[in-house]
PDB file of N, CA and C in Angstrom:
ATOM      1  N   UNK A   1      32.170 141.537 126.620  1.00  0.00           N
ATOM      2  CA  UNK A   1      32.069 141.140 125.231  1.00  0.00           C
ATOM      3  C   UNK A   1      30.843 140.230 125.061  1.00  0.00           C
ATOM      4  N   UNK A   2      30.256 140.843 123.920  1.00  0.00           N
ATOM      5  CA  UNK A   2      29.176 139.511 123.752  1.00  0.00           C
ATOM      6  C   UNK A   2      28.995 138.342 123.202  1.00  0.00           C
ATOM      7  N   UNK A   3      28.562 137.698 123.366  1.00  0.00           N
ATOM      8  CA  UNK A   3      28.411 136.072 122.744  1.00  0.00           C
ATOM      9  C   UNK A   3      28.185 136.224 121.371  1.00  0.00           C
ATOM     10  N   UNK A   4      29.169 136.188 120.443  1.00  0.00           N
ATOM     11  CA  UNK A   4      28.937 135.990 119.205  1.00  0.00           C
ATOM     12  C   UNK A   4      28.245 134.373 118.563  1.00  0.00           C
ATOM     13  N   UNK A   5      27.886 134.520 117.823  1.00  0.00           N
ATOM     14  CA  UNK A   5      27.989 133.324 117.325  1.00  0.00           C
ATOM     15  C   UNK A   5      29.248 132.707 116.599  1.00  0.00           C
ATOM     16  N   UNK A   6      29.644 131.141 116.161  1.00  0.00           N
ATOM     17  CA  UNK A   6      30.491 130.615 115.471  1.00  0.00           C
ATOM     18  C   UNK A   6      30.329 131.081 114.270  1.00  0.00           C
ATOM     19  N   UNK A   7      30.904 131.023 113.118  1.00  0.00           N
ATOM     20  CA  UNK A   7      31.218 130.844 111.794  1.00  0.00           C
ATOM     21  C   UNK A   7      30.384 129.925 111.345  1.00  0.00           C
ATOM     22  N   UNK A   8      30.564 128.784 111.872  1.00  0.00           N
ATOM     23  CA  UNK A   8      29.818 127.201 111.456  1.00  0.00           C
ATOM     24  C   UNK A   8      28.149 127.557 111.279  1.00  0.00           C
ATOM     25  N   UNK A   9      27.914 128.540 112.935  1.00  0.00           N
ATOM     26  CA  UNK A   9      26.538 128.540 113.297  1.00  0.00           C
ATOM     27  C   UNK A   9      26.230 129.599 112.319  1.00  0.00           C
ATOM     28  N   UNK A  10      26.503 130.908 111.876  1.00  0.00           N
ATOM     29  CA  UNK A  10      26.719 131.832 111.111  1.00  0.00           C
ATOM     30  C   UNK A  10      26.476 131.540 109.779  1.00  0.00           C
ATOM     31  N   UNK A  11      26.838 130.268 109.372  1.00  0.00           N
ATOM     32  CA  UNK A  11      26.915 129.671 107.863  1.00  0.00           C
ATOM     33  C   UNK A  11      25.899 128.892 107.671  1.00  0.00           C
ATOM     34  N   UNK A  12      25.243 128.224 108.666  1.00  0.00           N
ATOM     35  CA  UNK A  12      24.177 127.348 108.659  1.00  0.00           C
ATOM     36  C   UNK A  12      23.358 128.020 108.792  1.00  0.00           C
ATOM     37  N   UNK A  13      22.892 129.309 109.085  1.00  0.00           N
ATOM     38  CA  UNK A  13      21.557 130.060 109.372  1.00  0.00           C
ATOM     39  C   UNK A  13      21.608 130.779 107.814  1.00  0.00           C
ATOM     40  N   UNK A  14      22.509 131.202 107.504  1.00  0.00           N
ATOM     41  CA  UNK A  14      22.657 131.706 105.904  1.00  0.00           C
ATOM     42  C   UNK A  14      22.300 130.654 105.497  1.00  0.00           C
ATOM     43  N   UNK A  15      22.419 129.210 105.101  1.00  0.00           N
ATOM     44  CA  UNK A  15      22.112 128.162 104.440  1.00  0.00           C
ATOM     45  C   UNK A  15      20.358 127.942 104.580  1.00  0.00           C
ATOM     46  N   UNK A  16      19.904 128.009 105.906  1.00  0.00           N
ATOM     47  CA  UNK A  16      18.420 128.005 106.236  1.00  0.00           C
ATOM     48  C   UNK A  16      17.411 129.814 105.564  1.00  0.00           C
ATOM     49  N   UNK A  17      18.479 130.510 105.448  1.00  0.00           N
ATOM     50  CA  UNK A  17      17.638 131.864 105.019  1.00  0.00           C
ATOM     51  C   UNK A  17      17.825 131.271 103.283  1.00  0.00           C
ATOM     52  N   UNK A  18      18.471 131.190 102.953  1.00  0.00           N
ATOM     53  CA  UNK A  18      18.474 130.643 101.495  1.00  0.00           C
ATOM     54  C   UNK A  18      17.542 129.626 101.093  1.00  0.00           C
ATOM     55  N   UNK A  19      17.216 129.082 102.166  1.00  0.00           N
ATOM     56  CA  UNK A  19      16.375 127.470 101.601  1.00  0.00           C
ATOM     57  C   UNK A  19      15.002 128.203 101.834  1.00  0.00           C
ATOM     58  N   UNK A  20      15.477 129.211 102.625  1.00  0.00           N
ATOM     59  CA  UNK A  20      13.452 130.204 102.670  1.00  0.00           C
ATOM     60  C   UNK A  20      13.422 130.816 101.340  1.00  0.00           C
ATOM     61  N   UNK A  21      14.963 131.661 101.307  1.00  0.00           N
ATOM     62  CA  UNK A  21      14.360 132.268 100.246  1.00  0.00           C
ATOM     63  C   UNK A  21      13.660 131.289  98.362  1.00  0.00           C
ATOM     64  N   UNK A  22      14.592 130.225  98.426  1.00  0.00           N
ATOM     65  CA  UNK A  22      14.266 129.278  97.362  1.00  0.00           C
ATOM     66  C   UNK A  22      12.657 128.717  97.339  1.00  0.00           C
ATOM     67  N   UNK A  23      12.376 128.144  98.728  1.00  0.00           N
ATOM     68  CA  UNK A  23      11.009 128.216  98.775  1.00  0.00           C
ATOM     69  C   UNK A  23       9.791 128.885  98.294  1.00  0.00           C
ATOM     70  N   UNK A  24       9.831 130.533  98.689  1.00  0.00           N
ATOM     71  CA  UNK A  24       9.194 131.556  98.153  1.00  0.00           C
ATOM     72  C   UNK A  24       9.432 131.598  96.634  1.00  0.00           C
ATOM     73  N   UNK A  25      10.683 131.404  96.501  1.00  0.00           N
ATOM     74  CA  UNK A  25      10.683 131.760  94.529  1.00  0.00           C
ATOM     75  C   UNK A  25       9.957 130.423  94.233  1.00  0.00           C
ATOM     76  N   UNK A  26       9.970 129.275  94.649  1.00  0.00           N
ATOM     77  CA  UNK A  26       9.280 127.942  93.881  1.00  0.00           C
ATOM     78  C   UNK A  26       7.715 128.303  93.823  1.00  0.00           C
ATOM     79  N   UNK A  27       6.826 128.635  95.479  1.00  0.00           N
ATOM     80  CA  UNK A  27       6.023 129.376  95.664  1.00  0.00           C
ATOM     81  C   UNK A  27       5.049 130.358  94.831  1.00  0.00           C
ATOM     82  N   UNK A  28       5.877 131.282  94.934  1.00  0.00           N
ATOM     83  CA  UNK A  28       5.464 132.547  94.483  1.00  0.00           C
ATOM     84  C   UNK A  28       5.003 131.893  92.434  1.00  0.00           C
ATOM     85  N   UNK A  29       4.983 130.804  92.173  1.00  0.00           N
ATOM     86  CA  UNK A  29       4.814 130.036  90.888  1.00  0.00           C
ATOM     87  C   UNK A  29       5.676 131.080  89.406  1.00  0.00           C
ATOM     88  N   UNK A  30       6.704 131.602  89.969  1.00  0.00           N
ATOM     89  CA  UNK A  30       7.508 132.655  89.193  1.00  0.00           C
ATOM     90  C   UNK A  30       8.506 131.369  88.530  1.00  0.00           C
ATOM     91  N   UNK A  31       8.901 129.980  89.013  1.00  0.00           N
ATOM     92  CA  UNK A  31      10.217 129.616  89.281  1.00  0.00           C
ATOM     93  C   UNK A  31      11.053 129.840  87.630  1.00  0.00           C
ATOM     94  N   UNK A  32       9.993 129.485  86.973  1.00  0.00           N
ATOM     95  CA  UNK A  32      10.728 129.838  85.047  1.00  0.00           C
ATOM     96  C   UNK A  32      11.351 130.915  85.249  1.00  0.00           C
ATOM     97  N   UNK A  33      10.585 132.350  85.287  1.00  0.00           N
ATOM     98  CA  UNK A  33      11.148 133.436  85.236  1.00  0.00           C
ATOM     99  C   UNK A  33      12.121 133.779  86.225  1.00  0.00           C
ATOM    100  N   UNK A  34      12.823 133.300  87.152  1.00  0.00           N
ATOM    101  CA  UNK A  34      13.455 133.571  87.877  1.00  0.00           C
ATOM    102  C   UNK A  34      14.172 132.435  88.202  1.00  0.00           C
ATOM    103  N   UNK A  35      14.176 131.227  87.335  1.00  0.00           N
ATOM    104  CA  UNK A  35      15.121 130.243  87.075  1.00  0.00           C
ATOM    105  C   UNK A  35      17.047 130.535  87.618  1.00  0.00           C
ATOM    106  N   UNK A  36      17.265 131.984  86.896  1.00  0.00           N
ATOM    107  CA  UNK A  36      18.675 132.108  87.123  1.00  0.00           C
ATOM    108  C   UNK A  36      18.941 132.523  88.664  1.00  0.00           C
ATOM    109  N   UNK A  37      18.307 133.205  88.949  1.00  0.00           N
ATOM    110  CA  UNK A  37      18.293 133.670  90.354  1.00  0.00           C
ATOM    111  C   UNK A  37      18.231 132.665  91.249  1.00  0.00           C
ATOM    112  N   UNK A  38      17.514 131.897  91.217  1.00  0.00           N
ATOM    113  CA  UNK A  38      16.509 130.250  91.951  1.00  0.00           C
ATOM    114  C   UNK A  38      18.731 129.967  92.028  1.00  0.00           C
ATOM    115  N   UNK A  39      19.043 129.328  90.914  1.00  0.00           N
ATOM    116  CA  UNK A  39      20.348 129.052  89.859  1.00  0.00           C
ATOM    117  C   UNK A  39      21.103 129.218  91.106  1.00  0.00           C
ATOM    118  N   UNK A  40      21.458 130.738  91.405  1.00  0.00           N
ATOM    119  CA  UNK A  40      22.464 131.058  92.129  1.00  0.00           C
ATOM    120  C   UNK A  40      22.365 131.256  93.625  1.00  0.00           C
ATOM    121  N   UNK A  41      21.054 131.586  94.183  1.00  0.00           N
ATOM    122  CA  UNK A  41      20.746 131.236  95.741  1.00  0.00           C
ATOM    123  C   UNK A  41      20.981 129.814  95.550  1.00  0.00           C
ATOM    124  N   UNK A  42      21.072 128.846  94.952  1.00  0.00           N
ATOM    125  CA  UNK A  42      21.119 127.463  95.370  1.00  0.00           C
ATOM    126  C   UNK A  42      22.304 127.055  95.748  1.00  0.00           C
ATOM    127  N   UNK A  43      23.324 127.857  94.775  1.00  0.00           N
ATOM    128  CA  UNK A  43      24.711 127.456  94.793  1.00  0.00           C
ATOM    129  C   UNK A  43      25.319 127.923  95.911  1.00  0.00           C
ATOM    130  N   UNK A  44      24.950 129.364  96.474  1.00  0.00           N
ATOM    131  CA  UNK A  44      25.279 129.858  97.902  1.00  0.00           C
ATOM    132  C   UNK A  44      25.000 128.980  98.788  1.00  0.00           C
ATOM    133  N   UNK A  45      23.657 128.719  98.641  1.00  0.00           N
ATOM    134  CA  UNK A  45      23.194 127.910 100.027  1.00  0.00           C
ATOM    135  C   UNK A  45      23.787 126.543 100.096  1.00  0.00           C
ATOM    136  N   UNK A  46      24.423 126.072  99.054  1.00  0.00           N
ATOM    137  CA  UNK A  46      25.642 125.018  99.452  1.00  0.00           C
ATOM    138  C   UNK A  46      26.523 125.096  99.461  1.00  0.00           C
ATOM    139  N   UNK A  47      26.983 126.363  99.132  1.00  0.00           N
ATOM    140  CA  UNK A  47      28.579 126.871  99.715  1.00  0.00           C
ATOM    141  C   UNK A  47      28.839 126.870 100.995  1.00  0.00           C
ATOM    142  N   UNK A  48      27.511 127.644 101.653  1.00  0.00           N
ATOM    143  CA  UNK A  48      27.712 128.305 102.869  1.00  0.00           C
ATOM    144  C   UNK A  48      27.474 126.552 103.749  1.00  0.00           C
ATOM    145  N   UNK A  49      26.413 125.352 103.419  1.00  0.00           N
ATOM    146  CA  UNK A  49      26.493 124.292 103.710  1.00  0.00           C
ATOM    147  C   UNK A  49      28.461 123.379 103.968  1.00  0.00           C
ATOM    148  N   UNK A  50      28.481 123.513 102.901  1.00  0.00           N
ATOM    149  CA  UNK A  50      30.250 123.083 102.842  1.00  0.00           C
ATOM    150  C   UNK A  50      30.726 123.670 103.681  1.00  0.00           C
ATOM    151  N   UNK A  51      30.601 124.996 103.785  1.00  0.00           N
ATOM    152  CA  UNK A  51      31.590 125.729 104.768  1.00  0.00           C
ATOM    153  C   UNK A  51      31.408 125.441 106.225  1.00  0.00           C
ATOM    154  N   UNK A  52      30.393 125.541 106.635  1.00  0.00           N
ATOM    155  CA  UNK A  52      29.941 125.117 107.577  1.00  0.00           C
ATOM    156  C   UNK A  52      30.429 123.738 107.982  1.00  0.00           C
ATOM    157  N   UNK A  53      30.045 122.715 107.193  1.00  0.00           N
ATOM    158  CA  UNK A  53      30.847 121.470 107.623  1.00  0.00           C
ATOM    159  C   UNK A  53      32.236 121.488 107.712  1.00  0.00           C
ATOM    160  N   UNK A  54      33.074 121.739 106.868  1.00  0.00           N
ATOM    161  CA  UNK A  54      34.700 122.192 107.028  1.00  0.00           C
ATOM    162  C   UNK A  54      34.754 122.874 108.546  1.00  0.00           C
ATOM    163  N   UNK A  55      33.970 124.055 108.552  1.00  0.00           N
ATOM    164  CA  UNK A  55      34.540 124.831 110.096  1.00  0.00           C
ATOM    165  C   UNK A  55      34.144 124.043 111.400  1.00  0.00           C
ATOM    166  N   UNK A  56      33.392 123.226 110.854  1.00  0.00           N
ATOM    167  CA  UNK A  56      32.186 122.077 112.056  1.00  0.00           C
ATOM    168  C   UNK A  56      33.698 120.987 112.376  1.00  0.00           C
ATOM    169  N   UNK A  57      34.397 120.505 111.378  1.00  0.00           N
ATOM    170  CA  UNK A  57      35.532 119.488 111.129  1.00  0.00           C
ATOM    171  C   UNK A  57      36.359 119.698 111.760  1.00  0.00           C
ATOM    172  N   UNK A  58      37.234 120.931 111.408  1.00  0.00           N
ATOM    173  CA  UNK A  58      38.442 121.819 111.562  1.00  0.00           C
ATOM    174  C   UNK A  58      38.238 122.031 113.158  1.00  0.00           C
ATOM    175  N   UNK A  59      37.312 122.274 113.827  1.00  0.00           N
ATOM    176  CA  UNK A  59      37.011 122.759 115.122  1.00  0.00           C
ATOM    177  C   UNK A  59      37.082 121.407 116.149  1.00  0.00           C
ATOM    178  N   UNK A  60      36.527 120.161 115.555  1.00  0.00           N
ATOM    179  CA  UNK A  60      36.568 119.278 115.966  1.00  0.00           C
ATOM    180  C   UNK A  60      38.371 118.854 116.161  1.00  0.00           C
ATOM    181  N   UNK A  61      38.521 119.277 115.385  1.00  0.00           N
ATOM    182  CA  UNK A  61      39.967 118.302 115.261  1.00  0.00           C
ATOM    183  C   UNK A  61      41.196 118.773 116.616  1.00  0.00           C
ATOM    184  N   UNK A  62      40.708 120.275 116.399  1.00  0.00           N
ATOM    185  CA  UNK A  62      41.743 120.937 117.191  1.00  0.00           C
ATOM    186  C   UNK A  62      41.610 120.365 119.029  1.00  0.00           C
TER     187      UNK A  62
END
């Protein structure tokens, strides 16, 4: 079987591909027109942040 990664680690690399992709939209000098989009990669990329800390917590505890 192979070495998967964690959940935690899994959620934090989604959180770092999101903060690329936000970058490029600030970048790319679009950010008005693509304000809503910008909107909702942001909110993922702190979901997947939260989650990550919860599974980082939860793992600790056990």
């Amino acid at each position: 079987m192979t070495d998967m990664p964690t959940l935690a680690a899994t959620l934090r690399a989604t959180s770092e591909m999101l903060k690329t992709v936000r970058n490029m939209v600030v970048q790319s000098g679009h950010l008005h027109e693509m304000l809503d989009i910008d909107t909702l990669v942001n909110v993922a990329q702190i979901e997947a942040e939260r989650r990550a800390v919860i599974m980082e917590v939860t793992s600790s505890r056990r």
